[in-house]
Protein backbone atom coordinates (compact mmCIF):
# COMPACT_ATOMS: atom_id res chain seq x y z
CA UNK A 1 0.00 0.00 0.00
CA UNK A 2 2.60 2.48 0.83
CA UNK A 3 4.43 1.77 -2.61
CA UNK A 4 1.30 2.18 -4.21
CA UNK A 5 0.36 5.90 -2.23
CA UNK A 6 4.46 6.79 -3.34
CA UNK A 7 4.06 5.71 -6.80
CA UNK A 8 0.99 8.17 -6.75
CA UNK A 9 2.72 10.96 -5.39
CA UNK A 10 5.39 10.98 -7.55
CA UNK A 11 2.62 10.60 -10.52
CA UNK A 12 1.18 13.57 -9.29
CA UNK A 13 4.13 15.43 -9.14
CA UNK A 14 5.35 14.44 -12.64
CA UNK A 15 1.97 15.80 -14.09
CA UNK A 16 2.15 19.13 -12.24
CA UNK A 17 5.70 20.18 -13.10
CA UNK A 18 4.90 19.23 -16.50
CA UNK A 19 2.06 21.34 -16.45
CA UNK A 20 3.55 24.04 -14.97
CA UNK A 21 6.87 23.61 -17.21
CA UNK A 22 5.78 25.62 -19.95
CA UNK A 23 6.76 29.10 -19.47
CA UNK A 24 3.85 30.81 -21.35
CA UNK A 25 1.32 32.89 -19.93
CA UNK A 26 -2.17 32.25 -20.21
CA UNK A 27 -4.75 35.23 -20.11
CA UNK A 28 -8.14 34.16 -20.28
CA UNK A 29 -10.76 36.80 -22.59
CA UNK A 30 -14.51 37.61 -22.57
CA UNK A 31 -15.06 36.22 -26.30
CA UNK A 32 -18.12 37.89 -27.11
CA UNK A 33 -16.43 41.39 -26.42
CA UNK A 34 -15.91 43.00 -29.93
CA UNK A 35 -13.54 45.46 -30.14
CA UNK A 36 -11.71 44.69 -27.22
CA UNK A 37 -11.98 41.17 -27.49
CA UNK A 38 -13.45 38.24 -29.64
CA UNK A 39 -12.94 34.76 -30.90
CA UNK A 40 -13.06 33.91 -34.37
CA UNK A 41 -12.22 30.46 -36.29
CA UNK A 42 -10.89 29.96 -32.67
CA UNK A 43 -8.39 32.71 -32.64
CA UNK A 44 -9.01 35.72 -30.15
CA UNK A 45 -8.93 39.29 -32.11
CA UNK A 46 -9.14 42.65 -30.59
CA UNK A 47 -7.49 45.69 -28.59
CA UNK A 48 -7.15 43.88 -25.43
CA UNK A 49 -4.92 40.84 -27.09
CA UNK A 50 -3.02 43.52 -28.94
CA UNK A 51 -2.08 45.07 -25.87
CA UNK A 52 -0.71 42.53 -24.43
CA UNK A 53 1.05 40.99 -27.64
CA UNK A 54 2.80 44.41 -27.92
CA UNK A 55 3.13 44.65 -23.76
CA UNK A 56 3.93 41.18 -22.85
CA UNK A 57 5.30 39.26 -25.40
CA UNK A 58 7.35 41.82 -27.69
CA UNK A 59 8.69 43.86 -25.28
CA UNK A 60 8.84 41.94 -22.16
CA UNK A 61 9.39 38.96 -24.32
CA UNK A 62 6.78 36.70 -21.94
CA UNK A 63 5.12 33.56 -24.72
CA UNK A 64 1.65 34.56 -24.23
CA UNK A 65 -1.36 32.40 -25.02
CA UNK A 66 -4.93 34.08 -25.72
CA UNK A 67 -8.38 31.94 -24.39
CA UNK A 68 -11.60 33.72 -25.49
CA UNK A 69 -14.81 32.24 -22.97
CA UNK A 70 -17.72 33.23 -22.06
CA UNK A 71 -17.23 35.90 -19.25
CA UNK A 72 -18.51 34.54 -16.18
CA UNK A 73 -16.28 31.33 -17.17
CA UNK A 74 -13.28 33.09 -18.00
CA UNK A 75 -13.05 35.05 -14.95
CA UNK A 76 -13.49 31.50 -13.14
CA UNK A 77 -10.66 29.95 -14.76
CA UNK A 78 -8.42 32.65 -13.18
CA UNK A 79 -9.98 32.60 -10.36
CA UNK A 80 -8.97 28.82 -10.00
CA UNK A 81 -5.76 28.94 -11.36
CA UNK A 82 -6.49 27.24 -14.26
CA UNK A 83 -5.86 30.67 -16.95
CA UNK A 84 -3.23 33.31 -16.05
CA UNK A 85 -4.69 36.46 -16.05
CA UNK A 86 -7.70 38.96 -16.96
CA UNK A 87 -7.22 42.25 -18.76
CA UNK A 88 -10.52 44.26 -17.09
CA UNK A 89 -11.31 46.03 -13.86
CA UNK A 90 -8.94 45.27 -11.58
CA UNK A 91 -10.33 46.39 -7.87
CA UNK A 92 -13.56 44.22 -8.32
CA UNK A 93 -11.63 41.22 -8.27
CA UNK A 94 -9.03 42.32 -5.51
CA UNK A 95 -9.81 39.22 -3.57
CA UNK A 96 -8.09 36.79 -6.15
CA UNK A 97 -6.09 38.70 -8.16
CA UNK A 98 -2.89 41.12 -8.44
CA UNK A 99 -3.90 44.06 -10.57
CA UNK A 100 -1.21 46.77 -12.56
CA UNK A 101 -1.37 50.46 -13.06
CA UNK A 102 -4.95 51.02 -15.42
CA UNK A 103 -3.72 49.75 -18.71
CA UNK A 104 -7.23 51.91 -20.47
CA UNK A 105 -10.37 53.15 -19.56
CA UNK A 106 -13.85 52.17 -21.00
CA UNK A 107 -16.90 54.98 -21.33
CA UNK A 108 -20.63 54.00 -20.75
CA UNK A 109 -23.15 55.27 -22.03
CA UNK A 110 -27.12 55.03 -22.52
CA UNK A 111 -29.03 52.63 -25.34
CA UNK A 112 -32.01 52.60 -25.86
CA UNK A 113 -35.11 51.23 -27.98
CA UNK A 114 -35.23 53.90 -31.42
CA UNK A 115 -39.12 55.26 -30.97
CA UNK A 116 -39.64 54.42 -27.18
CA UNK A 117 -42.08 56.80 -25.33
CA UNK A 118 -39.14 57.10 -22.42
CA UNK A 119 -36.41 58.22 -24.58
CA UNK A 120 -37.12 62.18 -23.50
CA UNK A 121 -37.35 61.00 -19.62
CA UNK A 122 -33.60 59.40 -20.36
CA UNK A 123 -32.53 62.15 -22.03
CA UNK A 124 -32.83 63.98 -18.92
CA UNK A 125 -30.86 61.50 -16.90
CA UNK A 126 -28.53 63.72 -14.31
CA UNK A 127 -27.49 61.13 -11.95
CA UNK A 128 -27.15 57.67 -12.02
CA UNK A 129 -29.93 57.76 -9.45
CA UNK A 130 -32.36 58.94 -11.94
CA UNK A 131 -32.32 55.42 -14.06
CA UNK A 132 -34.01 53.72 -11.06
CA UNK A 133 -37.67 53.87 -12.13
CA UNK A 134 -36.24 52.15 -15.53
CA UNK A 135 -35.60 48.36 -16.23
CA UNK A 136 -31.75 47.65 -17.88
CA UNK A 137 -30.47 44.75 -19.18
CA UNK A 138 -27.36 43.70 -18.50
CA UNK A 139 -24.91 40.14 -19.52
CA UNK A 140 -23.90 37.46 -17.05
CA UNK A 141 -20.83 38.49 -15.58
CA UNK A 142 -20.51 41.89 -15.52
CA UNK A 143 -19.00 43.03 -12.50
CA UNK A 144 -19.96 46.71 -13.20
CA UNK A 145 -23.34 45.98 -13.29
CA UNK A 146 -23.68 43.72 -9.95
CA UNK A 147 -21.12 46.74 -7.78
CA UNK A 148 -23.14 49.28 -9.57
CA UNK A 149 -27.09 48.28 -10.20
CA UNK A 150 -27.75 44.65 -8.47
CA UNK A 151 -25.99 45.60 -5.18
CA UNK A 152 -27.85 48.74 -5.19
CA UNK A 153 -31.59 47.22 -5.98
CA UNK A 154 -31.96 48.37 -9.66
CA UNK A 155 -34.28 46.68 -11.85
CA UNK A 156 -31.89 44.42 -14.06
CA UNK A 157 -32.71 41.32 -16.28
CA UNK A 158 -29.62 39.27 -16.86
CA UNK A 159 -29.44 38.13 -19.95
CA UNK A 160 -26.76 35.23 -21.23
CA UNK A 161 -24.89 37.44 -23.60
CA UNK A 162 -24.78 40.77 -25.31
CA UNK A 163 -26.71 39.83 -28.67
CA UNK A 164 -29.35 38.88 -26.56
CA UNK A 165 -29.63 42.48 -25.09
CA UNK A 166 -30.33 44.81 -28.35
CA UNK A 167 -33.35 42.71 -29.36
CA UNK A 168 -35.07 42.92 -25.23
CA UNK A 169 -34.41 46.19 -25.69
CA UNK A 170 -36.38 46.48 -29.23
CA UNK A 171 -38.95 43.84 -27.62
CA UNK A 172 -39.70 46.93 -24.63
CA UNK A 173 -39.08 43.96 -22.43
CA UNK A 174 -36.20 46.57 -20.74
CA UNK A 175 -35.57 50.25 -21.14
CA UNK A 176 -31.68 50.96 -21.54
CA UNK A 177 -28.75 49.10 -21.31
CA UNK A 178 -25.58 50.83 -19.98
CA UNK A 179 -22.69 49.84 -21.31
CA UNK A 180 -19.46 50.94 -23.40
CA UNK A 181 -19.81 52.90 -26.14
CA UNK A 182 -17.41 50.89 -28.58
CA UNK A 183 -18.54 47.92 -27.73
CA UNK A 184 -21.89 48.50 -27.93
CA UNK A 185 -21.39 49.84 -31.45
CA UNK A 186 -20.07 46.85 -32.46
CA UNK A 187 -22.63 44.64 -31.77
CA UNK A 188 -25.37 46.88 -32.85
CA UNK A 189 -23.35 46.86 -36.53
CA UNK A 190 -22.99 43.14 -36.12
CA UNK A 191 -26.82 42.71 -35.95
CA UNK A 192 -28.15 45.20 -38.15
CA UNK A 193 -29.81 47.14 -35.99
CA UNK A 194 -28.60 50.88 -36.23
CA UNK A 195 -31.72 52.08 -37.55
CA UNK A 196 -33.51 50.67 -34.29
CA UNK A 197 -30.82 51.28 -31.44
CA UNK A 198 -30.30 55.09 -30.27
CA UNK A 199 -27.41 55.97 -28.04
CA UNK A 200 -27.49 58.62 -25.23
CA UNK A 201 -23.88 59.60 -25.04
CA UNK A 202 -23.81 60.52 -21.25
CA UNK A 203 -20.71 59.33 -19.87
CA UNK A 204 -22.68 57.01 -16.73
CA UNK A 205 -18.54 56.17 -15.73
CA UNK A 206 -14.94 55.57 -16.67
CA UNK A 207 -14.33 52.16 -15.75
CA UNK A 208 -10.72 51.34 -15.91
CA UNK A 209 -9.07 48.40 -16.76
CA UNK A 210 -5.61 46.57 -15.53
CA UNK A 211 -3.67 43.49 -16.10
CA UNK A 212 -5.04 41.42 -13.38
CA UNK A 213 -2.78 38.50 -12.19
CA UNK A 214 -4.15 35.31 -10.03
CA UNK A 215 -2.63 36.13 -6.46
CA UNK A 216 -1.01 32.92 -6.52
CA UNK A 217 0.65 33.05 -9.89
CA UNK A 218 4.32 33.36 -10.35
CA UNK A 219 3.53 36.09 -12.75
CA UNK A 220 2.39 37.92 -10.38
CA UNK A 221 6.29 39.14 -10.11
CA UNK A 222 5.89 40.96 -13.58
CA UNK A 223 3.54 43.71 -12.44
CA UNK A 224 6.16 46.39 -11.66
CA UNK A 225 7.78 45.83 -15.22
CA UNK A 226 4.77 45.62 -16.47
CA UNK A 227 3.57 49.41 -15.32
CA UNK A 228 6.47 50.52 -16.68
CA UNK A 229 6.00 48.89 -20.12
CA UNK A 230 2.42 50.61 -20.47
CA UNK A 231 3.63 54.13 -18.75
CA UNK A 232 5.92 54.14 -21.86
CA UNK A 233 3.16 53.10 -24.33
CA UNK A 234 1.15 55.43 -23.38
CA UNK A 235 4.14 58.18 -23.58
CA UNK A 236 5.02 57.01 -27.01
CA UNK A 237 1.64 56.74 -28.47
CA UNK A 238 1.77 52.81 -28.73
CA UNK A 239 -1.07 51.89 -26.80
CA UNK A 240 -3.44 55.15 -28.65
CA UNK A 241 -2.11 53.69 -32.09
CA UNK A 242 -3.96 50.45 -30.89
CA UNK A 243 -7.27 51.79 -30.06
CA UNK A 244 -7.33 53.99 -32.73
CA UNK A 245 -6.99 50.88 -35.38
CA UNK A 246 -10.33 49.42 -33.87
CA UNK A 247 -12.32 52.44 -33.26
CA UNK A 248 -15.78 52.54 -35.10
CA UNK A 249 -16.97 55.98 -36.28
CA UNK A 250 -19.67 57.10 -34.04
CA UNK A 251 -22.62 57.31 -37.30
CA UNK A 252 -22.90 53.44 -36.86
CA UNK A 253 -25.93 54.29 -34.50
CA UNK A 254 -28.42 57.20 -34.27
CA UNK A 255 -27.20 59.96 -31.12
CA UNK A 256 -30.28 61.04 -29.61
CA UNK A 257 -28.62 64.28 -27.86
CA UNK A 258 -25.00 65.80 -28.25
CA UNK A 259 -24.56 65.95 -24.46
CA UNK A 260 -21.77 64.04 -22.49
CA UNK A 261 -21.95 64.26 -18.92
CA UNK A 262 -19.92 63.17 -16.17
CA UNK A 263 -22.52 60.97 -13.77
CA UNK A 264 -21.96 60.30 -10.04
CA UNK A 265 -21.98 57.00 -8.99
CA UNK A 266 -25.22 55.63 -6.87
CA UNK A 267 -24.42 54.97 -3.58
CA UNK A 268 -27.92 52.98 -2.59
CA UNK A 269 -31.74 53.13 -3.06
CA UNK A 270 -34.39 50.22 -2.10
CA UNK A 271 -36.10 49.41 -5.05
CA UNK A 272 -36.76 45.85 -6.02
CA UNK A 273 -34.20 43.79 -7.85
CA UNK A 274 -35.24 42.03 -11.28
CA UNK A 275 -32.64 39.51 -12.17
CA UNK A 276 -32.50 36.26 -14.13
């Protein structure tokens, strides 16, 4: 028995340094996340794997591998070890990660339904606070919208992923969706729908995004080198030369109002959650 139990260890050990032999690093993608990031013909595309292509691999000369998942399952995978690294929000997942300097920042804004009889009420949105008598719509996952809107007793329906969104919207079955602009863009254009999507461009937030390491990774010793790498890519006009190859030109849906305002953050309310 106890050859059997040694045998076993040593199997067990084998397996792990072998797993762990190969030097790459892993980062793990939402792949339904167009511009930023998206699989196709099982490759990931987009600003985010750019980044850290140009970051990472050419100039800190780390072999990095790119995973695309859904979001909710990509974010587990770090969590558990299994996948490296995120590239998104880094201080609402300070439990199980090490995050860098912000590497970008996303903007949110309104959408709405083209022709719905609230579109003047949102137009007059102030503060964040003012959405609460509407219903949003929101994708599995998004840790914006649960610090934001489900912790604070909005009216969200949860939907599996964004293409589900745009047509609850159309349906009336929600009012407005909050998300960021480009992105949102993108998946309007993907589904033909810019005649029947209209964007509000108030700035709801700046959410910022980092290079968030599992806390237990070895990688996690690349963070300092790291900052440094995207201070100077933002100084040279690497990192802008990146977004600017994606960016969509802001006709690809109707603006319903040329205002862009900065909106406070809610801080609580009681209303009744809606989620699913």
């Amino acid at each position: 028995m106890k050859k059997i139990c040694l045998f076993i260890l040593i199997f067990v050990f084998t397996l792990n340094s072998s797993l762990f032999a190969d030097d790459s690093m892993t980062l793990a993608y939402f792949d339904d996340f167009a511009p930023y990031s998206w699989k196709e013909n099982n490759k990931m595309f987009g600003i985010l794997i750019d980044i850290a292509d140009e970051s990472l691999h050419r100039q800190m000369g780390i072999d990095v591998k790119h995973q695309g998942f859904p979001w909710a399952r990509a974010q587990r995978l770090v969590k558990n070890g299994t996948a490296h690294a995120l590239i998104t929000n880094g201080p609402l997942r300070k439990e199980w990660t090490q995050y860098s300097e912000a590497v970008l920042e996303l903007k949110t804004t309104l959408f709405i339904k083209k022709g719905n009889p609230k579109l003047h009420q949102l137009e007059k949105i102030k503060v964040l606070e003012d959405l609460r008598p509407f219903t949003m719509v929101d994708y599995r996952g998004n840790g914006w919208c649960k610090e934001n809107l489900i912790d604070n007793n909005f009216k969200v329906f949860i939907t599996d992923n964004q293409k589900m969104i745009f047509p609850m919207l159309i349906k009336e079955r929600a009012d407005v969706y909050i998300n960021d602009s480009l992105v949102s863009r993108y998946v309007i254009k993907k589904l033909g729908l810019q005649s029947q999507i209209v964007e509000i461009p108030v700035k709801i937030d700046s959410v910022p995004f980092h290079l968030c390491i599992e806390k237990n990774s070895a990688f996690t010793k690349i963070l300092p080198k790291f900052n440094k790498t995207i201070l100077q890519m933002k100084k040279n006009g690497d990192l802008q030369k990146i977004i600017e190859k994606y960016r969509y030109r802001s006709d690809s849906t109707i603006i319903s109002s040329q205002r862009y305002l900065d909106i406070p953050q809610n801080k609580g309310g009681n209303s009744r959650i809606v989620t699913r």
